[in-house]
PDB file of N, CA and C in Angstrom:
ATOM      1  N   UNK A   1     111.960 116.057 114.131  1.00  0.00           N
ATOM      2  CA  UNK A   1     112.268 116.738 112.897  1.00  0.00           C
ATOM      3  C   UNK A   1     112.737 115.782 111.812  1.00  0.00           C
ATOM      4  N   UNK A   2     113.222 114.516 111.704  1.00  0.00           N
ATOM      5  CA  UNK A   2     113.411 113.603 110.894  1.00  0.00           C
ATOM      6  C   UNK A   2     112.091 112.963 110.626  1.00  0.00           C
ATOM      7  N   UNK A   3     111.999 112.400 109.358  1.00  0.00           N
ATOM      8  CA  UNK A   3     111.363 111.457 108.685  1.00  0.00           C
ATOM      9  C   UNK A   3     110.458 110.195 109.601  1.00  0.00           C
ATOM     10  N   UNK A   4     109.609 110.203 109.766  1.00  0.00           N
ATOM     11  CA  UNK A   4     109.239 108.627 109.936  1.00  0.00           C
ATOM     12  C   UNK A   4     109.410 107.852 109.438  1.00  0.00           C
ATOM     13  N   UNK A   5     109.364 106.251 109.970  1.00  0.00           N
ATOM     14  CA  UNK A   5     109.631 105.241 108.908  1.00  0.00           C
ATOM     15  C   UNK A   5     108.212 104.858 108.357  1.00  0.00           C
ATOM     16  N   UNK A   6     106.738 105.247 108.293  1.00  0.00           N
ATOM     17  CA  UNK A   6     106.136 105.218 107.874  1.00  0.00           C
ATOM     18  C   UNK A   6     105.915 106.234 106.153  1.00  0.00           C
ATOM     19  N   UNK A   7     106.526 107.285 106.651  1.00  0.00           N
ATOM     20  CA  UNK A   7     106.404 108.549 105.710  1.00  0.00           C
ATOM     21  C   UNK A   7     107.580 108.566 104.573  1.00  0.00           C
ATOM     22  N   UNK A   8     108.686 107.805 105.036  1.00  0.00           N
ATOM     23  CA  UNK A   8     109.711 107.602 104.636  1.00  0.00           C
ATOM     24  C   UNK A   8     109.716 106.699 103.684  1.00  0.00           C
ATOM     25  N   UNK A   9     108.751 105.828 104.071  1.00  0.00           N
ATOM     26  CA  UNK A   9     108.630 104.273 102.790  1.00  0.00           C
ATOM     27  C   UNK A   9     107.575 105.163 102.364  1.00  0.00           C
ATOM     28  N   UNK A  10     106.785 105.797 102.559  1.00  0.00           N
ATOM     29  CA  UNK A  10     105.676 106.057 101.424  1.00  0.00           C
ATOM     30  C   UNK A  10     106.582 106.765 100.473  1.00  0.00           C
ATOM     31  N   UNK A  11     107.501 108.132 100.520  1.00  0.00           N
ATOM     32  CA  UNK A  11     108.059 108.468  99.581  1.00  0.00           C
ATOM     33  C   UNK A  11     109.142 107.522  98.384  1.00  0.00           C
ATOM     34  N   UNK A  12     109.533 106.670  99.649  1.00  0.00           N
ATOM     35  CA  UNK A  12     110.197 105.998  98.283  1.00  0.00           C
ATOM     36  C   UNK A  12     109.666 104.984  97.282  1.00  0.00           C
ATOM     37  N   UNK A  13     107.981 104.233  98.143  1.00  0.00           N
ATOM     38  CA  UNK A  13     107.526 103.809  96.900  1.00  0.00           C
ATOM     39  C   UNK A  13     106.818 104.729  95.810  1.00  0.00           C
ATOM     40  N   UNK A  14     106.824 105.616  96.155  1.00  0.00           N
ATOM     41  CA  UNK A  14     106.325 106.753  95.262  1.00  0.00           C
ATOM     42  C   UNK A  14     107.502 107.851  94.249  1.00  0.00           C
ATOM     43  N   UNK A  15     108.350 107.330  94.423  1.00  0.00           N
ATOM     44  CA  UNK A  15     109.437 108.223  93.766  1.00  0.00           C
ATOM     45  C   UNK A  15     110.676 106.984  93.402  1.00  0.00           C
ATOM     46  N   UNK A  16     110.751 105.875  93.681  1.00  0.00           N
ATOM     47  CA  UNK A  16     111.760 105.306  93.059  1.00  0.00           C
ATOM     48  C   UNK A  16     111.561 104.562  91.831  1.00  0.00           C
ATOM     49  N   UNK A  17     112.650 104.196  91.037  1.00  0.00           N
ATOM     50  CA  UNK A  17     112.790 103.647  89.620  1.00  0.00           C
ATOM     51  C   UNK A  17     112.347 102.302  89.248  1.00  0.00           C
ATOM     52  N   UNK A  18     112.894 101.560  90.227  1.00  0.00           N
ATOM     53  CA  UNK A  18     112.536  99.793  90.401  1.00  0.00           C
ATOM     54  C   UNK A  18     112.017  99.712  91.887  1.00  0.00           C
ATOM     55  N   UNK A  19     112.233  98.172  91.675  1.00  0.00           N
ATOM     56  CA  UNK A  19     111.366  97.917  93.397  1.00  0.00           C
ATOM     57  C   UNK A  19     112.805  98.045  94.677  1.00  0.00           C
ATOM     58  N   UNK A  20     113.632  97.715  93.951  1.00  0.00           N
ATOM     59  CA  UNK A  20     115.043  97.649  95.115  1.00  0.00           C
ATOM     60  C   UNK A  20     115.503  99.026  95.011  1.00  0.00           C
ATOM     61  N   UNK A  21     115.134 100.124  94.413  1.00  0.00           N
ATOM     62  CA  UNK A  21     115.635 101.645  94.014  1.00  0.00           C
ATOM     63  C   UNK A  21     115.676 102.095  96.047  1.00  0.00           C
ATOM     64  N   UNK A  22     116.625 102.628  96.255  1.00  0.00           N
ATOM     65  CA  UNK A  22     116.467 103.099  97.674  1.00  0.00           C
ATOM     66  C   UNK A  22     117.269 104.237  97.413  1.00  0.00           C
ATOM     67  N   UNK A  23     118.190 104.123  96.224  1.00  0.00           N
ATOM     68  CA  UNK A  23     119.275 105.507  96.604  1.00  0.00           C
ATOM     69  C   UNK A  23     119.389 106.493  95.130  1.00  0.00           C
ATOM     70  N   UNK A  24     118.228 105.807  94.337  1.00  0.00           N
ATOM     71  CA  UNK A  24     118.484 107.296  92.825  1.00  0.00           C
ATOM     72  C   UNK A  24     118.160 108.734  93.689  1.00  0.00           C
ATOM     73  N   UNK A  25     118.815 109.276  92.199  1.00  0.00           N
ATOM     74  CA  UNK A  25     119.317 111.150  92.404  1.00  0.00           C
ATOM     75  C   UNK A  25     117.327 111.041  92.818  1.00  0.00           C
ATOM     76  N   UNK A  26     116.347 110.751  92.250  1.00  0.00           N
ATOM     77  CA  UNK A  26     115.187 111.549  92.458  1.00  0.00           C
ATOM     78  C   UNK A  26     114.656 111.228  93.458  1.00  0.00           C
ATOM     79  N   UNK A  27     114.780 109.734  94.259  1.00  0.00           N
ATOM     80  CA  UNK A  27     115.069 109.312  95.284  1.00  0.00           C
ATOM     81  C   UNK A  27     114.898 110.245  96.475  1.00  0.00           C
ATOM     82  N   UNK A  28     116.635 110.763  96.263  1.00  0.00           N
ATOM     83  CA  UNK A  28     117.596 111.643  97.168  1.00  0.00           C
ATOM     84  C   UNK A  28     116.847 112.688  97.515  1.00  0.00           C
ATOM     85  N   UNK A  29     116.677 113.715  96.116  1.00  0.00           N
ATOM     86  CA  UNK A  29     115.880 114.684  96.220  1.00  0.00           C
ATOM     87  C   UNK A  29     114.317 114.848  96.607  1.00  0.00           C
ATOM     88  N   UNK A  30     113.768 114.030  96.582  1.00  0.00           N
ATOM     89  CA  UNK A  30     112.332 113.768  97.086  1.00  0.00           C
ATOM     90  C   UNK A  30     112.583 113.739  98.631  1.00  0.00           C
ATOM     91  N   UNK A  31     113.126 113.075  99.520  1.00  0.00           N
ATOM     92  CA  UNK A  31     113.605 112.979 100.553  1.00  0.00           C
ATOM     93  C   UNK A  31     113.822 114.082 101.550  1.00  0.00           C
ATOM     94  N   UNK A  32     114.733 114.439 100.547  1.00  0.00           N
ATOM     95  CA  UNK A  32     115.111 115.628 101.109  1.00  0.00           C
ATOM     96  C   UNK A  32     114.649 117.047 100.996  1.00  0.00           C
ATOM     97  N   UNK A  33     113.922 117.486 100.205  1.00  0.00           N
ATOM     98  CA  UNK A  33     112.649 117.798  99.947  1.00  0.00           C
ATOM     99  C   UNK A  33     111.566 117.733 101.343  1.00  0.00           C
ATOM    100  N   UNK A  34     110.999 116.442 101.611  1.00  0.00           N
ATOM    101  CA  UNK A  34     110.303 116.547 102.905  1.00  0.00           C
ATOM    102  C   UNK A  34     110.882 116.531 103.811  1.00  0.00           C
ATOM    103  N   UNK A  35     111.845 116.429 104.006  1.00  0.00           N
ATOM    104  CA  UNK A  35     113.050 116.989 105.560  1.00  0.00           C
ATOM    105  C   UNK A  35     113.140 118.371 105.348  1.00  0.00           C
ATOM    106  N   UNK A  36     112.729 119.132 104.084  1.00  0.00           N
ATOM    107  CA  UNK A  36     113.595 120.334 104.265  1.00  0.00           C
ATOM    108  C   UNK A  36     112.215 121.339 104.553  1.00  0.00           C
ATOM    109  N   UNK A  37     110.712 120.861 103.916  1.00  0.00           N
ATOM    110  CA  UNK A  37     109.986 121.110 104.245  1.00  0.00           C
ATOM    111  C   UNK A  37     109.110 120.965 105.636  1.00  0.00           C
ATOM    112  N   UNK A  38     109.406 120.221 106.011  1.00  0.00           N
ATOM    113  CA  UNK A  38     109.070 119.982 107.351  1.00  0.00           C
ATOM    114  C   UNK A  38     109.716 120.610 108.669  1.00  0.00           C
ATOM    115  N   UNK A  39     111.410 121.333 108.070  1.00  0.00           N
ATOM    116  CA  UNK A  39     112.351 122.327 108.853  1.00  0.00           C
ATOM    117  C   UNK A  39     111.471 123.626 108.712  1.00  0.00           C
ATOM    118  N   UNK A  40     111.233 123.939 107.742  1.00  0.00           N
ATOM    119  CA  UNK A  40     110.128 125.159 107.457  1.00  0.00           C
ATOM    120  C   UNK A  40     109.212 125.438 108.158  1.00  0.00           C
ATOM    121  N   UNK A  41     108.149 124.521 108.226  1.00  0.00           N
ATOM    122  CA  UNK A  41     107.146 124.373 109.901  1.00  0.00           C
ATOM    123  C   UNK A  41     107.860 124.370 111.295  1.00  0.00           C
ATOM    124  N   UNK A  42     109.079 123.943 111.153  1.00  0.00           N
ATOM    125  CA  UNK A  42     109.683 123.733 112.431  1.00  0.00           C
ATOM    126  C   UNK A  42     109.786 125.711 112.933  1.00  0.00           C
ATOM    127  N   UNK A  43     110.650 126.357 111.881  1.00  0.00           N
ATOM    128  CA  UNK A  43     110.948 127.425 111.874  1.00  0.00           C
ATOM    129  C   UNK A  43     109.757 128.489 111.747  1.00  0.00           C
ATOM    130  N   UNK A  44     108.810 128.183 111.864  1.00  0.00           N
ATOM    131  CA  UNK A  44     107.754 128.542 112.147  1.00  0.00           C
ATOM    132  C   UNK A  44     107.088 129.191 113.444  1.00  0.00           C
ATOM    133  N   UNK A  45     107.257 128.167 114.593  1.00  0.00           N
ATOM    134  CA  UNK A  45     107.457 128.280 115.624  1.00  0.00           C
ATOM    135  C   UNK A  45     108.628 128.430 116.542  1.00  0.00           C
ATOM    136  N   UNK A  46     109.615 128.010 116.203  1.00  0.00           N
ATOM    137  CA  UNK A  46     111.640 128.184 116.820  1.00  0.00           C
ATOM    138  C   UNK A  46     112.060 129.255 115.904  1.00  0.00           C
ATOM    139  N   UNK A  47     111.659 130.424 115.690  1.00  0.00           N
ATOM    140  CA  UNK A  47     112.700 131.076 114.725  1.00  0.00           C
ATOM    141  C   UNK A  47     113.759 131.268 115.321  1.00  0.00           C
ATOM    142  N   UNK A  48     114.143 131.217 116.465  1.00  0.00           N
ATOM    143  CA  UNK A  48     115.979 130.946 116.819  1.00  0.00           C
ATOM    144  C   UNK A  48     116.639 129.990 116.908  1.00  0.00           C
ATOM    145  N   UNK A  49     116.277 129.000 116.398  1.00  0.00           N
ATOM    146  CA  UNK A  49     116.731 127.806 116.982  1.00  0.00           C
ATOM    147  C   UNK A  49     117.816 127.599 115.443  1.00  0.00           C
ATOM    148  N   UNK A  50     119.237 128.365 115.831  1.00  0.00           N
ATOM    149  CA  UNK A  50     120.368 128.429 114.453  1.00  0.00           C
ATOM    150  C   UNK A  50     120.506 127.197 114.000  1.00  0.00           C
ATOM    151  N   UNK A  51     121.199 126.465 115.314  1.00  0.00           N
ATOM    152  CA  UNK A  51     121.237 125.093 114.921  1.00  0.00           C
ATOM    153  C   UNK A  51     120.373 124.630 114.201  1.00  0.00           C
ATOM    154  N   UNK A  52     119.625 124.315 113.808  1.00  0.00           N
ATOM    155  CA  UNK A  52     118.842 123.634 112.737  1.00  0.00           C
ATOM    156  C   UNK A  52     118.445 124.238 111.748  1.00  0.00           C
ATOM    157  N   UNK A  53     118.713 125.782 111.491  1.00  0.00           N
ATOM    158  CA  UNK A  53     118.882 126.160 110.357  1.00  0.00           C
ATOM    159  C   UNK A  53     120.235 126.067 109.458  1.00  0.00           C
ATOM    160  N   UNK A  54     121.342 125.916 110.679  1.00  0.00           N
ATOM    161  CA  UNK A  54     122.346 125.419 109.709  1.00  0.00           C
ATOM    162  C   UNK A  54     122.192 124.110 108.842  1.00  0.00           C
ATOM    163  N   UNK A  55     121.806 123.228 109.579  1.00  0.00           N
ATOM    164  CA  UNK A  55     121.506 121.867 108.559  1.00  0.00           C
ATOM    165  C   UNK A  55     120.598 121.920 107.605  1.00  0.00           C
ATOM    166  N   UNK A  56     119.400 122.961 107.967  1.00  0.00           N
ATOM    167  CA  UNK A  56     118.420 123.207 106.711  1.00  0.00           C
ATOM    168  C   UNK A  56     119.449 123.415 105.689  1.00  0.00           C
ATOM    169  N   UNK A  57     120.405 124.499 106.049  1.00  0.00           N
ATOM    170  CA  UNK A  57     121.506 125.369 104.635  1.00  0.00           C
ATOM    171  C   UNK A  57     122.147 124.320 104.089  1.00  0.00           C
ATOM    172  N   UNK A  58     122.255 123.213 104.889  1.00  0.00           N
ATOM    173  CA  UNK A  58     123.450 122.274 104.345  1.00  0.00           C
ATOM    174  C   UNK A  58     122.440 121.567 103.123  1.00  0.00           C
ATOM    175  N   UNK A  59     120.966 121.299 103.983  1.00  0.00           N
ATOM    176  CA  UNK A  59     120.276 120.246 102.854  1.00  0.00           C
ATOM    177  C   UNK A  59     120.007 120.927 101.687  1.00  0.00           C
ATOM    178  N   UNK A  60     119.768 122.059 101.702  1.00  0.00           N
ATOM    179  CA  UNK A  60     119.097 122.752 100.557  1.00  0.00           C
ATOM    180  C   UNK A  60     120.336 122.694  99.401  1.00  0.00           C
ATOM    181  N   UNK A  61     121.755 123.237 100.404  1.00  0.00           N
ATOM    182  CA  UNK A  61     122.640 122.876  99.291  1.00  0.00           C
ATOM    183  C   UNK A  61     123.094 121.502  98.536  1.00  0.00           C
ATOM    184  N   UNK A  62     122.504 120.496  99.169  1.00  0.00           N
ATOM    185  CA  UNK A  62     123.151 119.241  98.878  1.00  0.00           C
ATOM    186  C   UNK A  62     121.580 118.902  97.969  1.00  0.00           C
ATOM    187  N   UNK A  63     120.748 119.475  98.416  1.00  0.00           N
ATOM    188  CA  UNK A  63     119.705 119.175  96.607  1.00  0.00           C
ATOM    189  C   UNK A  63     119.515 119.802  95.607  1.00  0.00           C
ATOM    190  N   UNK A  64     120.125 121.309  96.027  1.00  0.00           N
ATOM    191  CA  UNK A  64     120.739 121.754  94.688  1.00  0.00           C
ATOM    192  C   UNK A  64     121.759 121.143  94.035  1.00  0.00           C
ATOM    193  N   UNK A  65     122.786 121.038  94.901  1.00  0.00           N
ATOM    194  CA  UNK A  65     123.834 120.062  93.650  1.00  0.00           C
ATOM    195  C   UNK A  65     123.111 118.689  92.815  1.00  0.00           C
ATOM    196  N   UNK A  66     122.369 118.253  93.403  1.00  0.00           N
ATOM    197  CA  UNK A  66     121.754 116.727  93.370  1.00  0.00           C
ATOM    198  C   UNK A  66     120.750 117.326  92.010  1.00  0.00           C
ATOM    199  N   UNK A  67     119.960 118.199  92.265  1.00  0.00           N
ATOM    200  CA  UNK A  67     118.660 118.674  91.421  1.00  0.00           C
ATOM    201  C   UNK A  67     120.248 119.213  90.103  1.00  0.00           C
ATOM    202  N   UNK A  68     121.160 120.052  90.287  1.00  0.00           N
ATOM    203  CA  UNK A  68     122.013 120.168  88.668  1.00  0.00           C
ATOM    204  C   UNK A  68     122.788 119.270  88.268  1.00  0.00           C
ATOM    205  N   UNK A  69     123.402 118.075  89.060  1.00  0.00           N
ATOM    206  CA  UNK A  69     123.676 116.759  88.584  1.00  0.00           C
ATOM    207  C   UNK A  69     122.097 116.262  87.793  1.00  0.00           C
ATOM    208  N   UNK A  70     120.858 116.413  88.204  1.00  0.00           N
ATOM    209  CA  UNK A  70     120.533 115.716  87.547  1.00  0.00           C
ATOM    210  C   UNK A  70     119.744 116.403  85.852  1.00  0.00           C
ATOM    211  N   UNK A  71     119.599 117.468  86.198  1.00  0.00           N
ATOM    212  CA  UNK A  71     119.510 118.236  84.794  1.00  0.00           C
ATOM    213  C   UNK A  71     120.656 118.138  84.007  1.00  0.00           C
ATOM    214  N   UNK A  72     121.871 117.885  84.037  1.00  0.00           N
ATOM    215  CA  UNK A  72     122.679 117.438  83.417  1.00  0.00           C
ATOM    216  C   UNK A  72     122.982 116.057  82.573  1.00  0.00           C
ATOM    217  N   UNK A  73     122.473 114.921  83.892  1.00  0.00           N
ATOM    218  CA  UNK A  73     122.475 114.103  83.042  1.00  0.00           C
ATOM    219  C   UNK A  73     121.292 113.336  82.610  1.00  0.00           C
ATOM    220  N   UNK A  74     120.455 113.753  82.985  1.00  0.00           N
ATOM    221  CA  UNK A  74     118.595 113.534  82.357  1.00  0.00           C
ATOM    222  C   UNK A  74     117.699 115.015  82.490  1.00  0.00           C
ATOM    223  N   UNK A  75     117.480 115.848  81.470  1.00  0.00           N
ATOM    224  CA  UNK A  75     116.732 116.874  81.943  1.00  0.00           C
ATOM    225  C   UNK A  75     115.166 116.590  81.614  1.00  0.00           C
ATOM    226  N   UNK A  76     114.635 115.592  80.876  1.00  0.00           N
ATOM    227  CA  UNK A  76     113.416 114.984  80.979  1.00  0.00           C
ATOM    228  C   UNK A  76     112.995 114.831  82.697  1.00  0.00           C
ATOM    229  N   UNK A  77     113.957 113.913  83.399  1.00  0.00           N
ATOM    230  CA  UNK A  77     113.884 113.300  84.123  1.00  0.00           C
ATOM    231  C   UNK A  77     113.725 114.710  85.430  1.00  0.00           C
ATOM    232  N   UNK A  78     114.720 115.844  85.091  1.00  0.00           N
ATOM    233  CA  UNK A  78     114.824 116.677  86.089  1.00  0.00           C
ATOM    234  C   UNK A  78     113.314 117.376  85.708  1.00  0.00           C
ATOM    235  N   UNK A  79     112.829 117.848  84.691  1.00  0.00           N
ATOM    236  CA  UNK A  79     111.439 118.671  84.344  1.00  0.00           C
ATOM    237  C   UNK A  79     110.271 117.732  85.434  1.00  0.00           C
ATOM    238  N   UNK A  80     110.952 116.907  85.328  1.00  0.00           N
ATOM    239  CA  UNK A  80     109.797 115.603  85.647  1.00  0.00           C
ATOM    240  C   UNK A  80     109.499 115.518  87.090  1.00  0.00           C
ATOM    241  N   UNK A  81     110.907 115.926  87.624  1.00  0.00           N
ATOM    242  CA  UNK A  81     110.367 115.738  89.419  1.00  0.00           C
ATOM    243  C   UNK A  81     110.317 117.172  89.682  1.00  0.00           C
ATOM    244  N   UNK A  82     110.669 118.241  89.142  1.00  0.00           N
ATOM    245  CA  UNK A  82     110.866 119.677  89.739  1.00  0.00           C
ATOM    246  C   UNK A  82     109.253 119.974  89.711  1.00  0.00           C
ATOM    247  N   UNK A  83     108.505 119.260  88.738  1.00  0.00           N
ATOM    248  CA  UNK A  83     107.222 119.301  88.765  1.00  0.00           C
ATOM    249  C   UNK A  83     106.358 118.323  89.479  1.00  0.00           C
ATOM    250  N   UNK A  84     106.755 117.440  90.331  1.00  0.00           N
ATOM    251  CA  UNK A  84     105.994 116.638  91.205  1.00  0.00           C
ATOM    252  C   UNK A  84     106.134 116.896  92.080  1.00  0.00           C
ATOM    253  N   UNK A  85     107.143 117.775  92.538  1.00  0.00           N
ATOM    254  CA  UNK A  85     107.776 117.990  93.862  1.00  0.00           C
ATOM    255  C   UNK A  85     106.919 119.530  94.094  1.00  0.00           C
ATOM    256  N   UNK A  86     106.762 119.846  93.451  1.00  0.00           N
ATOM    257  CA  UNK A  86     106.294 121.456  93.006  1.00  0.00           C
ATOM    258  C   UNK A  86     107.485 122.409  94.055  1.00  0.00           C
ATOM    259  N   UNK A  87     108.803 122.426  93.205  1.00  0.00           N
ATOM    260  CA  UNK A  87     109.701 123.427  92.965  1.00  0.00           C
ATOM    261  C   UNK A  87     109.771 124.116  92.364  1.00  0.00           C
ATOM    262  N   UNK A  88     110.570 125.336  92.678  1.00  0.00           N
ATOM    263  CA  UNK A  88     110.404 126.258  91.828  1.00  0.00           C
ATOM    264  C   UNK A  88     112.202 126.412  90.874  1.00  0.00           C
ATOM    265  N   UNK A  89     112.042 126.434  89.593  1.00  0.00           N
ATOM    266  CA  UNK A  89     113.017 127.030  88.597  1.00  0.00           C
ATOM    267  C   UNK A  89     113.211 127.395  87.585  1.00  0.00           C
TER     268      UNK A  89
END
């Protein structure tokens, strides 16, 4: 249910700012994003399996805060990934 390290470097050369970028907000949220989507397929087939829907609840909340930190302080920047990511708001 975690990331590969293959899938993992593809997102971040595809979503970070510079070449050393490993930890921006869009970064974060891209990331977490395909962890949270990939819990979705999981729950697909385990619909009981709580445990790992609790951590889904945790991620979703920790990229919402991340996704209104960043409409706050770049909303270019937030229009910009809510639409690459294809989220909905």
């Amino acid at each position: 249910m975690s990331l590969t390290k293959e899938k993992k470097k593809k997102i971040i050369t595809e979503f970070r700012k510079e070449k050393r970028d490993t930890g921006s907000v869009e970064l974060q949220v891209a990331l977490l994003t395909e962890r949270i989507n990939e819990l979705a397929e999981h729950f697909k087939t385990h619909g009981k399996d709580h445990h790992s829907r609790y951590g889904l609840i945790k991620m979703v909340g920790r990229r919402k805060r991340l996704l209104n930190y960043l409409q706050e302080k770049n909303p270019e920047g937030y229009k910009h990934l809510i639409t690459r990511l294809d989220l909905r708001k």
